[in-house]
Protein backbone atom coordinates (compact mmCIF):
# COMPACT_ATOMS: atom_id res chain seq x y z
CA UNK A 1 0.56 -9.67 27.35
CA UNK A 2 -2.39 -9.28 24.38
CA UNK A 3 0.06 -8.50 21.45
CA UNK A 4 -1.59 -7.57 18.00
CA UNK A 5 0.02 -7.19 14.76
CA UNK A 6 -2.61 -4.39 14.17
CA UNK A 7 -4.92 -3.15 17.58
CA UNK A 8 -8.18 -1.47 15.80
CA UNK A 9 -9.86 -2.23 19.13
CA UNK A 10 -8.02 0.54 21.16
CA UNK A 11 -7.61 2.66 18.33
CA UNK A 12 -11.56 2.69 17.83
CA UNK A 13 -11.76 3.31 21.74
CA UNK A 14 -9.91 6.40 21.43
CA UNK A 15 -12.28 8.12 18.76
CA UNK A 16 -15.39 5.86 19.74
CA UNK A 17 -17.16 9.05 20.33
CA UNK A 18 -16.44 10.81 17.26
CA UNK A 19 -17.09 7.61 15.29
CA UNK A 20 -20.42 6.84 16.74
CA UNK A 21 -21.81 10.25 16.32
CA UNK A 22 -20.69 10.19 12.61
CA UNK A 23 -22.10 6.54 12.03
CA UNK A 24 -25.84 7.58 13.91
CA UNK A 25 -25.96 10.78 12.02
CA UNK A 26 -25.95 8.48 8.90
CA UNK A 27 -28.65 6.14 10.50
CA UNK A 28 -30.76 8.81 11.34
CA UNK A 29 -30.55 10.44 8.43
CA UNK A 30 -30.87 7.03 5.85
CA UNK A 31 -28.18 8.86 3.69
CA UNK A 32 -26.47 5.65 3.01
CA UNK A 33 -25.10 5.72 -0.76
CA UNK A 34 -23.58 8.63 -1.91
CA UNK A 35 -24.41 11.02 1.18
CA UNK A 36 -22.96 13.84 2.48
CA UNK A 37 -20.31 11.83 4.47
CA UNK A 38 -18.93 10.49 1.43
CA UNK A 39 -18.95 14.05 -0.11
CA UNK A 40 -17.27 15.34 2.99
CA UNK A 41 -14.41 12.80 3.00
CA UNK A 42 -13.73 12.77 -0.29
CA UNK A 43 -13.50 16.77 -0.37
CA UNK A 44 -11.24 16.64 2.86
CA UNK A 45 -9.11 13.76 1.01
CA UNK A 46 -8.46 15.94 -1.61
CA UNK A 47 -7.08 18.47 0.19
CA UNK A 48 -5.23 16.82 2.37
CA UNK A 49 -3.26 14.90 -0.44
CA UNK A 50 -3.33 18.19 -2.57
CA UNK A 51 -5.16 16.66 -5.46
CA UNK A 52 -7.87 17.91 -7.93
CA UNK A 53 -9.91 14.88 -7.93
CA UNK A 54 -10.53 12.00 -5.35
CA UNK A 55 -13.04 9.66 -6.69
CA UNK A 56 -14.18 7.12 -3.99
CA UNK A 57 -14.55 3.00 -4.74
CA UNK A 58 -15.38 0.14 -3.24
CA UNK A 59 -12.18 -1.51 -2.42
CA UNK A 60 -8.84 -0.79 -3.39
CA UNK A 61 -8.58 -3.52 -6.22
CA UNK A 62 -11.29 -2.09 -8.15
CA UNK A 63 -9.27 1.25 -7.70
CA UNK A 64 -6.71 -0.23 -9.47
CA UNK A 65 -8.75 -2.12 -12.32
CA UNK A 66 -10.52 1.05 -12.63
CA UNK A 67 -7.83 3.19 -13.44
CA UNK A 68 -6.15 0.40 -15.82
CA UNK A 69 -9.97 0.74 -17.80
CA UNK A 70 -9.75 4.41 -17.92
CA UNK A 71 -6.48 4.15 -19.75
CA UNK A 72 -7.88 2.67 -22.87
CA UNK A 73 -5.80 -0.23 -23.07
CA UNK A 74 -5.93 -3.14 -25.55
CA UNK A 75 -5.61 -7.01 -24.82
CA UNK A 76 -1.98 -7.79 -24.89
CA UNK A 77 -0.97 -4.25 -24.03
CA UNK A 78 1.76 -4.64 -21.08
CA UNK A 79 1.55 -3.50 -18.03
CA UNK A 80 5.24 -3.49 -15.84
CA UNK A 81 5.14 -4.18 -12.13
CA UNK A 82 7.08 -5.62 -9.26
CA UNK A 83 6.31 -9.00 -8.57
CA UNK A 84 7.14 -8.70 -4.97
CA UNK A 85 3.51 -7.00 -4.09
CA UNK A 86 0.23 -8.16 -3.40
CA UNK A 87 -1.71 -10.20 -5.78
CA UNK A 88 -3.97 -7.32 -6.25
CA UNK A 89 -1.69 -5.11 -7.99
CA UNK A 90 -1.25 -7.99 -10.99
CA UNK A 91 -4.65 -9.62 -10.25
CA UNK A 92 -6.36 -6.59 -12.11
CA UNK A 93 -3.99 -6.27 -15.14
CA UNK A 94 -4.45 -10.17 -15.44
CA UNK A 95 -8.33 -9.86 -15.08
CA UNK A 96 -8.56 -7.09 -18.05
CA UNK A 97 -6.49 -9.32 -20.46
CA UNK A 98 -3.70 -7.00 -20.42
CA UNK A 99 -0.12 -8.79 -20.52
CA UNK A 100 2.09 -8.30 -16.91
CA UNK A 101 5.43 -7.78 -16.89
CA UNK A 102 7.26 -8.52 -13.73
CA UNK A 103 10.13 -6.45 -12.78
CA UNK A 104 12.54 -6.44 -9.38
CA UNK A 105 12.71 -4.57 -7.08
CA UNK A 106 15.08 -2.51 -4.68
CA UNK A 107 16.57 -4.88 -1.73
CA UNK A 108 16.99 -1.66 0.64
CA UNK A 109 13.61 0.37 -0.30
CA UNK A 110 11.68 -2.79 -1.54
CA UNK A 111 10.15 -0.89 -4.04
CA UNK A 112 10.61 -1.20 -7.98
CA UNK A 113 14.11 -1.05 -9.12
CA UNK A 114 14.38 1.24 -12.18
CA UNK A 115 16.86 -0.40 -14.16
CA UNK A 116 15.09 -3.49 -14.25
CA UNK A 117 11.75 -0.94 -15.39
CA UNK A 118 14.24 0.56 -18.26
CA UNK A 119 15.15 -3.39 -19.46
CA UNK A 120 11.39 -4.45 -19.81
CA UNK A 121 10.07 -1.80 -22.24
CA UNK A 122 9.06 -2.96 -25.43
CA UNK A 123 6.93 -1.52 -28.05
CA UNK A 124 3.79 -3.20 -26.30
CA UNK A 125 4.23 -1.50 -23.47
CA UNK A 126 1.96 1.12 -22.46
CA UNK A 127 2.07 1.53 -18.27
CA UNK A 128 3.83 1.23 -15.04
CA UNK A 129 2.56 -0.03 -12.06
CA UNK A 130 4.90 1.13 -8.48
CA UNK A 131 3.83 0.16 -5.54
CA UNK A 132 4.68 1.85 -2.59
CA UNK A 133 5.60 -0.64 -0.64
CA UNK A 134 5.92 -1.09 3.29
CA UNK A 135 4.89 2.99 4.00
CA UNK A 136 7.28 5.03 1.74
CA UNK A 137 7.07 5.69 -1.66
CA UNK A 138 8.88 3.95 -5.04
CA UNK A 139 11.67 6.79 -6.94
CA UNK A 140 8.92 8.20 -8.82
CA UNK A 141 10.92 11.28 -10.00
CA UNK A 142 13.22 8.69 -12.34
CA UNK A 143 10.11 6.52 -13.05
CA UNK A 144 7.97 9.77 -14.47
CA UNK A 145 11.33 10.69 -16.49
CA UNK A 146 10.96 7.05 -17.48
CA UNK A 147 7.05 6.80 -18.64
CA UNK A 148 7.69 10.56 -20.02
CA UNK A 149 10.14 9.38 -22.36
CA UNK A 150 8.75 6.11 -23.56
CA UNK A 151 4.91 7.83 -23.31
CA UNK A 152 3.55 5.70 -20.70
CA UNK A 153 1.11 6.47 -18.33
CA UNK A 154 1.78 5.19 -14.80
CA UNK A 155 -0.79 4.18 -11.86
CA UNK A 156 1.05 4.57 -8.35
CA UNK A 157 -0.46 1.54 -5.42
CA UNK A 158 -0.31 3.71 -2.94
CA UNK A 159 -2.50 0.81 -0.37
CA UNK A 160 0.32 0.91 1.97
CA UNK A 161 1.80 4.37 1.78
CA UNK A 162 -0.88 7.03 2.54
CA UNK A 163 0.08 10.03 4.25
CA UNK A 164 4.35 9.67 2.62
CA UNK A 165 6.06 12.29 1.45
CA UNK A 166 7.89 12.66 -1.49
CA UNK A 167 10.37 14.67 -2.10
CA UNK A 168 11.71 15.76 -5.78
CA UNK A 169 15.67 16.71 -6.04
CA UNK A 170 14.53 20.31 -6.76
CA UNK A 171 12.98 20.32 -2.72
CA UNK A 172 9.55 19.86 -3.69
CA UNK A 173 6.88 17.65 -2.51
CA UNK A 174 4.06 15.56 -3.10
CA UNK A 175 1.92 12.88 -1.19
CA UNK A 176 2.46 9.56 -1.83
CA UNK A 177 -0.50 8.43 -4.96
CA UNK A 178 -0.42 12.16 -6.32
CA UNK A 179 2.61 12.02 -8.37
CA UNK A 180 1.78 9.49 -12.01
CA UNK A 181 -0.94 9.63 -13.81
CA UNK A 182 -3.40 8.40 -11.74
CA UNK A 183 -3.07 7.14 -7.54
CA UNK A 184 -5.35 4.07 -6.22
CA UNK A 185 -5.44 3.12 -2.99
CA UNK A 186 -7.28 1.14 -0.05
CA UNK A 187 -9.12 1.57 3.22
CA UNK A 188 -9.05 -1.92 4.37
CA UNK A 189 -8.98 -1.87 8.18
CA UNK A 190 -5.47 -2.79 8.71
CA UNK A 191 -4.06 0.07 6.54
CA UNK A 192 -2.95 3.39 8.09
CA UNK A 193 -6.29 5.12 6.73
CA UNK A 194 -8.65 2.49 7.07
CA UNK A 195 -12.66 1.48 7.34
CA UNK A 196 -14.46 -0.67 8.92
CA UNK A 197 -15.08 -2.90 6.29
CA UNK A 198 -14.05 -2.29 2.43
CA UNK A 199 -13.19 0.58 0.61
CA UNK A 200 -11.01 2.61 -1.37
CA UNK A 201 -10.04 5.63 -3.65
CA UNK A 202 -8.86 6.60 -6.96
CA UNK A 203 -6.48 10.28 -7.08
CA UNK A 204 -6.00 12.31 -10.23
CA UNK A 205 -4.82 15.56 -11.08
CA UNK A 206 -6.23 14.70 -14.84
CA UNK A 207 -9.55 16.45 -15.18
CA UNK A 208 -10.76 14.37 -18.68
CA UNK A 209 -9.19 10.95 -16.26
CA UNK A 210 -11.40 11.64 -13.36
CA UNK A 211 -14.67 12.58 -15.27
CA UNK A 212 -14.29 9.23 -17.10
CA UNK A 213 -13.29 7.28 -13.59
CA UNK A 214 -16.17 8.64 -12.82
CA UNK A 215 -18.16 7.08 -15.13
CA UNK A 216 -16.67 3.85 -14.81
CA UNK A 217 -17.16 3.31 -11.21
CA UNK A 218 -20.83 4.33 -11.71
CA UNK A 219 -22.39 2.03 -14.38
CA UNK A 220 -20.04 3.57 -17.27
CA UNK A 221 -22.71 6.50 -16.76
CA UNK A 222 -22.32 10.68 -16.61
CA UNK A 223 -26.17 10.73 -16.36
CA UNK A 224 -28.39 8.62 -14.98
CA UNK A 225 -29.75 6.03 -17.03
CA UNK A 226 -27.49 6.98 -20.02
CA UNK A 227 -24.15 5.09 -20.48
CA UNK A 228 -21.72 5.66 -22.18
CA UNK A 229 -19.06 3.52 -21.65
CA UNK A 230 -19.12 -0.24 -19.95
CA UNK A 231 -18.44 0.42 -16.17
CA UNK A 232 -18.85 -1.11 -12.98
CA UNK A 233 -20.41 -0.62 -9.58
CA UNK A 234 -17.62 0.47 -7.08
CA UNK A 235 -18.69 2.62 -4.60
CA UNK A 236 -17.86 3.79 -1.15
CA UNK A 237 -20.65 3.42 0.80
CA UNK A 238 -21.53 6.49 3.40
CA UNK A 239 -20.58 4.72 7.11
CA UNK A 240 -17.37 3.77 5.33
CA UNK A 241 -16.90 7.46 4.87
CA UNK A 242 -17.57 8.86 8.34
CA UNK A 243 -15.35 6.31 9.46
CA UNK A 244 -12.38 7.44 7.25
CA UNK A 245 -13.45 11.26 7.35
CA UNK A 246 -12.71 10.91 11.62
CA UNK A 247 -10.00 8.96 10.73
CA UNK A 248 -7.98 11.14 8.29
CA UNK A 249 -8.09 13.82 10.77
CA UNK A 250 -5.76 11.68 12.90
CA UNK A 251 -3.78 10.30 9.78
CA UNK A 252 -0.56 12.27 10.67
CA UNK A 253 -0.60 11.57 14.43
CA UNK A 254 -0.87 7.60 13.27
CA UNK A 255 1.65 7.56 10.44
CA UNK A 256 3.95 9.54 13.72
CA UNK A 257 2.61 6.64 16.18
CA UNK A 258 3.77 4.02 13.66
CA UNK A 259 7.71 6.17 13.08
CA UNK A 260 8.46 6.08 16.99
CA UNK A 261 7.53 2.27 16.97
CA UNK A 262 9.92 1.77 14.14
CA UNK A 263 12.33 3.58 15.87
CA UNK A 264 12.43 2.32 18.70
CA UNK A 265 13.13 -1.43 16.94
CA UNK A 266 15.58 0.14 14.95
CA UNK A 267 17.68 0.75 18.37
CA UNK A 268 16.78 -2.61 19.42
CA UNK A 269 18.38 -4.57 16.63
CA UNK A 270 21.67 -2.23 16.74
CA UNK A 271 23.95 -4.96 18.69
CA UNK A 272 22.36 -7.51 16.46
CA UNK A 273 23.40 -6.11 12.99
CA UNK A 274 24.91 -9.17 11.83
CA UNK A 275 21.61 -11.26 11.95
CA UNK A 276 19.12 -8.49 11.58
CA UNK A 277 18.50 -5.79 9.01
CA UNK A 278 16.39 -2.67 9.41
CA UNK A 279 14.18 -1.18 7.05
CA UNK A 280 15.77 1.21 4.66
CA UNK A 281 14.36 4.98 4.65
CA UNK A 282 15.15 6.45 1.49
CA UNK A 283 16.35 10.15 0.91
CA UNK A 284 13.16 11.19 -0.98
CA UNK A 285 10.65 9.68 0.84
CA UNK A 286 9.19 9.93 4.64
CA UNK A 287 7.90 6.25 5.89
CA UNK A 288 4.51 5.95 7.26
CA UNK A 289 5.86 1.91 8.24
CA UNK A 290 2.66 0.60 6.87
CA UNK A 291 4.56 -2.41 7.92
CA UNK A 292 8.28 -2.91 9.82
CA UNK A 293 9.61 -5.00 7.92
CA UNK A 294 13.14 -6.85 8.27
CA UNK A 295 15.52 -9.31 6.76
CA UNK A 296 17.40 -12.10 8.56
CA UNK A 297 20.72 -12.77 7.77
CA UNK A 298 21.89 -16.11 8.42
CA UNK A 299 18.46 -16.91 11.19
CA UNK A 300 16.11 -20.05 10.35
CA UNK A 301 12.80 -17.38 9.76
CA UNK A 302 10.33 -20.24 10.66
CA UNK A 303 12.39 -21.43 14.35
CA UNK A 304 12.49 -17.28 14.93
CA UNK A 305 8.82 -16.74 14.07
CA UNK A 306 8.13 -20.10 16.47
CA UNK A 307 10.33 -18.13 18.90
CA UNK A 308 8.19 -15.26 19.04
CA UNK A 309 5.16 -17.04 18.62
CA UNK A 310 5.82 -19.01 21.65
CA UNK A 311 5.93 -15.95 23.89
CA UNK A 312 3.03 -14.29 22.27
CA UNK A 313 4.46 -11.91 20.14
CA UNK A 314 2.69 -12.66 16.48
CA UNK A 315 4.81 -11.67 12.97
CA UNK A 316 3.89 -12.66 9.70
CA UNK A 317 5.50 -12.36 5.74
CA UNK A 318 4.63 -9.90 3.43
CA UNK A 319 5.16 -11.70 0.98
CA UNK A 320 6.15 -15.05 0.87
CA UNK A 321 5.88 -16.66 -2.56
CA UNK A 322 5.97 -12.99 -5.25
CA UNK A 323 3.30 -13.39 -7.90
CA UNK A 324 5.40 -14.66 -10.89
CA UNK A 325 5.49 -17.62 -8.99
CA UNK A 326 1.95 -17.88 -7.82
CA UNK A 327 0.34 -20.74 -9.56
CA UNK A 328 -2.52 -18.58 -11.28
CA UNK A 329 0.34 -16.83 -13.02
CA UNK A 330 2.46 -19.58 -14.11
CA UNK A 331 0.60 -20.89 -17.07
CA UNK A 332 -0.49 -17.23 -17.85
CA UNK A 333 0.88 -15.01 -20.76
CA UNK A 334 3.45 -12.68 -19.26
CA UNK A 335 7.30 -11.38 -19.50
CA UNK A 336 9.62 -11.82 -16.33
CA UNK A 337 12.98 -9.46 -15.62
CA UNK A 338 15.73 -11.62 -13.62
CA UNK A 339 13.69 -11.20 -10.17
CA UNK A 340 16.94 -12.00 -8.50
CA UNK A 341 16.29 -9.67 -5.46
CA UNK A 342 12.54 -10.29 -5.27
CA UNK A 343 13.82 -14.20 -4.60
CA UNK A 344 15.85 -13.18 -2.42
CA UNK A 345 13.46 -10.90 -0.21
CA UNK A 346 10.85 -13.68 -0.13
CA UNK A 347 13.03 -15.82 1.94
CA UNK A 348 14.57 -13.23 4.37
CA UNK A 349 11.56 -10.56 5.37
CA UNK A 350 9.56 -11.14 8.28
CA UNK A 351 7.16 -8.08 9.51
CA UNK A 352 6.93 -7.23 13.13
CA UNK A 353 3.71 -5.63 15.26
CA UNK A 354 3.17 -2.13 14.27
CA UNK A 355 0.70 -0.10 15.03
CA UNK A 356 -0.90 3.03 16.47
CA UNK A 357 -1.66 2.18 19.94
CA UNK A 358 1.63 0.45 21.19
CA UNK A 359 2.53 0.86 24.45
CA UNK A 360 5.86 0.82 26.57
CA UNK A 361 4.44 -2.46 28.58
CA UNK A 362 4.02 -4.20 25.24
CA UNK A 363 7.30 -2.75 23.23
CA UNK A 364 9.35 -4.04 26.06
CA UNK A 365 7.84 -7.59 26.25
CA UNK A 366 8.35 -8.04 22.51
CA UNK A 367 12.08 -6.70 23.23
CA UNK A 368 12.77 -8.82 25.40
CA UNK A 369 11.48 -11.70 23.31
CA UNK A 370 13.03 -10.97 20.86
CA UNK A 371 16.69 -10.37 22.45
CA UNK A 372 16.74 -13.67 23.87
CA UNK A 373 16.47 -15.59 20.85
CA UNK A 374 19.13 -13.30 18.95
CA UNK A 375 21.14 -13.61 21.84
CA UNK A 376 20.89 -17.60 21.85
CA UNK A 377 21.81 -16.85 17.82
CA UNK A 378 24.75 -14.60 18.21
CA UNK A 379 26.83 -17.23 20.82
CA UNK A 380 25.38 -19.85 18.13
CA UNK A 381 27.69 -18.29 15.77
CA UNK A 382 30.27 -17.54 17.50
C-alpha cells in the first residue's frame, strides 16, 4: 500500500486534461508574465473569497513581507504572533527589522490565544499577525475588536486555511484571509489551493493598500520605469496561474475530500480517547484540515511514528521546535508571552495523511495500523 502524506500525482490525473490544455494555451501563446491566465485567476480569486483586490506574488513569504512593507512600519515597531507557526510568518517581520513578539496559542484550536495578544501590547506595537493554523481560522472577531481598540492593523496567514469559513456572532460570514487588514497566503503544492511550483497572493478590501501592494511587488512602480517607492519583484508567473485557476474551481470539493478524511479518523480514535486527541473544530469557523493534526496523551510520539512508519503509513510534526526557540531567533531582539501551551503542543502533535484523493483501500490500512499499536498501548496501561 503507496501511502502519501499529500498524493498530487492522482489529484493531477484527475484534471490532467484541464491542466494541460491551460498550460499549452500559455505555450502557444508565449504569454508567460503577467498574461491573461494570471488575470483570469486572480479575477476568479476575488470572487470566490469575496474580496475587492487579489494581488498575485511569488510565494507566500513575500506575501507576507509585502504586506508588513505596505504598512509603513519603522525598525523596532512590534509585530505580535504565535510562535507555534512556520518560520515564515516571523522570518519576514525579522527580515524588515521590525521587533516580534511571540504570543501562545489556543491548545484546542491551535491558533493565537487572545489573552496572551491583550498581555503583549505595548506602545511599540503596531500589528498582529494570526495564523490560521491547521485549515480553520484564528477568533478574528475578538482580535479585530482587539487591533480596533489599540489601532493596529492586522495581516491574517491564511497559507493553510483557504477556502474556511468564518462566522461572526451576528451570523455573518467571511473567507478565511478576508477579514484584517490585509490576507497573504500560499500556493505551494502541498496546500489545499496549490501550484506546481511557487506562488502566492496578497487579499485586501483596502483600495489605497492594494494600489500600493501593487507597487511593491512590481519594482515599487505604478508606471513603468517610474518608482516610487522601494519594491520588489514578486510575481506569479502565468502556468502557475492556469494551474491554480483549474484548481480553485475544485477548491470546495477538496477542502470536502479533506472533512470526510478527518472524519472518518475522528471515529477511529473514539475507543482510544485516553491516548489520542482529535482536532478541535471551533464554533466560528469551518475546517478545510489543511492538516489532521493530533495530540498524544501519555504515547512515546517517536516509537508511534516508528510504528506507523514501519507499516508504511508516513506522519510528520508541524511543528516541532516553535520559532522563539529556533536558534536564528534566540540571540535576536524580541518579547516572549509565557508560551506555556505552545511547549506543550510541540511535544504532543503529530499530523496524519490527508489529502484529496484517499481511498477506502488506503484509510483502512492506515486504520488498522494504527489500532494495533493503540491497542498494544491501551493493555500497556492497564
Amino acid at each position: 500500500m503507496n501511502i502519501e502524506l499529500v498524493d498530487l500525482k492522482n489529484q493531477y490525473k484527475k484534471i490532467k486534461s484541464e491542466v494541460d490544455e491551460s498550460i499549452m494555451d500559455i505555450l502557444s501563446n508565449a504569454t508567460f508574465i503577467n498574461g491573461p491566465k494570471v488575470k483570469s485567476f486572480t479575477a476568479n480569486l476575488a470572487k470566490y473569497l469575496n474580496v475587492k483586490h487579489v494581488i498575485p506574488v511569488a510565494n507566500g513569504t513575500d506575501a507576507l513581507q509585502i504586506a508588513l512593507m505596505a504598512l509603513d512600519l519603522k525598525p523596532g515597531d512590534e509585530v505580535i504572533t504565535p510562535s507555534f507557526t512556520y518560520i515564515a510568518t516571523a522570518e519576514v517581520i525579522a527580515l524588515l527589522k521590525l521587533k516580534p513578539v511571540f504570543v501562545d496559542v489556543e491548545l484546542d484550536t491551535f491558533t493565537i490565544n487572545c489573552n496572551s495578544l491583550k498581555r503583549m501590547i505595548s506602545d511599540k506595537t503596531k500589528a498582529i499577525i494570526p495564523v490560521h493554523l491547521y485549515g480553520q481560522c484564528a477568533n478574528m472577531e475578538d482580535i479585530m475588536a482587539i487591533a480596533q481598540k489599540n489601532n493596529l492593523k492586522v495581516v491574517e496567514d491564511t497559507a493553510q486555511a483557504i477556502g474556511s469559513d468564518y462566522t461572526f456572532s451576528n451570523g455573518e460570514k467571511s473567507k478565511a484571509g478576508t477579514i484584517g487588514d490585509i490576507g497573504c497566503t500560499s500556493f505551494f503544492p502541498s496546500k489545499n489551493l496549490g501550484c506546481y511550483g511557487d506562488g502566492g497572493a496578497i487579499f485586501t478590501n483596502n483600495d489605497d493598500l492594494a494600489a500600493k501592494i501593487k507597487m511593491i511587488a512590481n519594482h515599487g512602480q505604478s508606471k513603468r520605469y517610474y518608482h516610487d517607492v522601494i519594491g520588489v519583484n514578486s510575481r506569479l508567473d502565468s502556468i502557475q496561474a492556469a494551474v491554480l485557476d483549474v484548481k480553485l474551481k475544485h477548491l470546495d470539493s477538496y477542502c470536502q475530500e479533506r472533512q470526510k478524511v478527518a472524519k472518518f479518523y475522528n471515529e477511529l480514535f473514539k475507543p482510544f480517547s485516553d491516548l489520542i486527541e482529535t482536532p478541535s473544530e471551533a464554533s466560528f469557523s469551518t475546517h478545510v484540515y489543511h492538516q489532521y493534526t493530533i495530540k498524544l496523551k501519555g504515547i512515546d510520539r517517536e516509537e508511534f511514528q516508528n510504528a506507523l512508519s514501519a507499516k508504511k503509513v508516513p506522519s510528520n510534526i508541524y511543528y516541532p521546535l516553535p520559532i522563539h526557540l529556533q536558534k536564528g531567533f534566540l540571540n535576536l531582539d524580541r518579547r516572549l508571552d509565557n508560551l506555556e501551551n505552545t511547549e506543550k503542543l510541540m511535544k504532543s502533535v503529530l499530523s496524519l495523511p490527508i489529502h484529496t484523493e484517499m481511498d477506502d483501500e488506503q484509510l483502512n490500512y492506515i486504520k488498522e495500523a494504527i489500532v494495533s499499536y493503540l491497542k498494544t498501548q491501551k493493555s500497556l496501561v492497564k
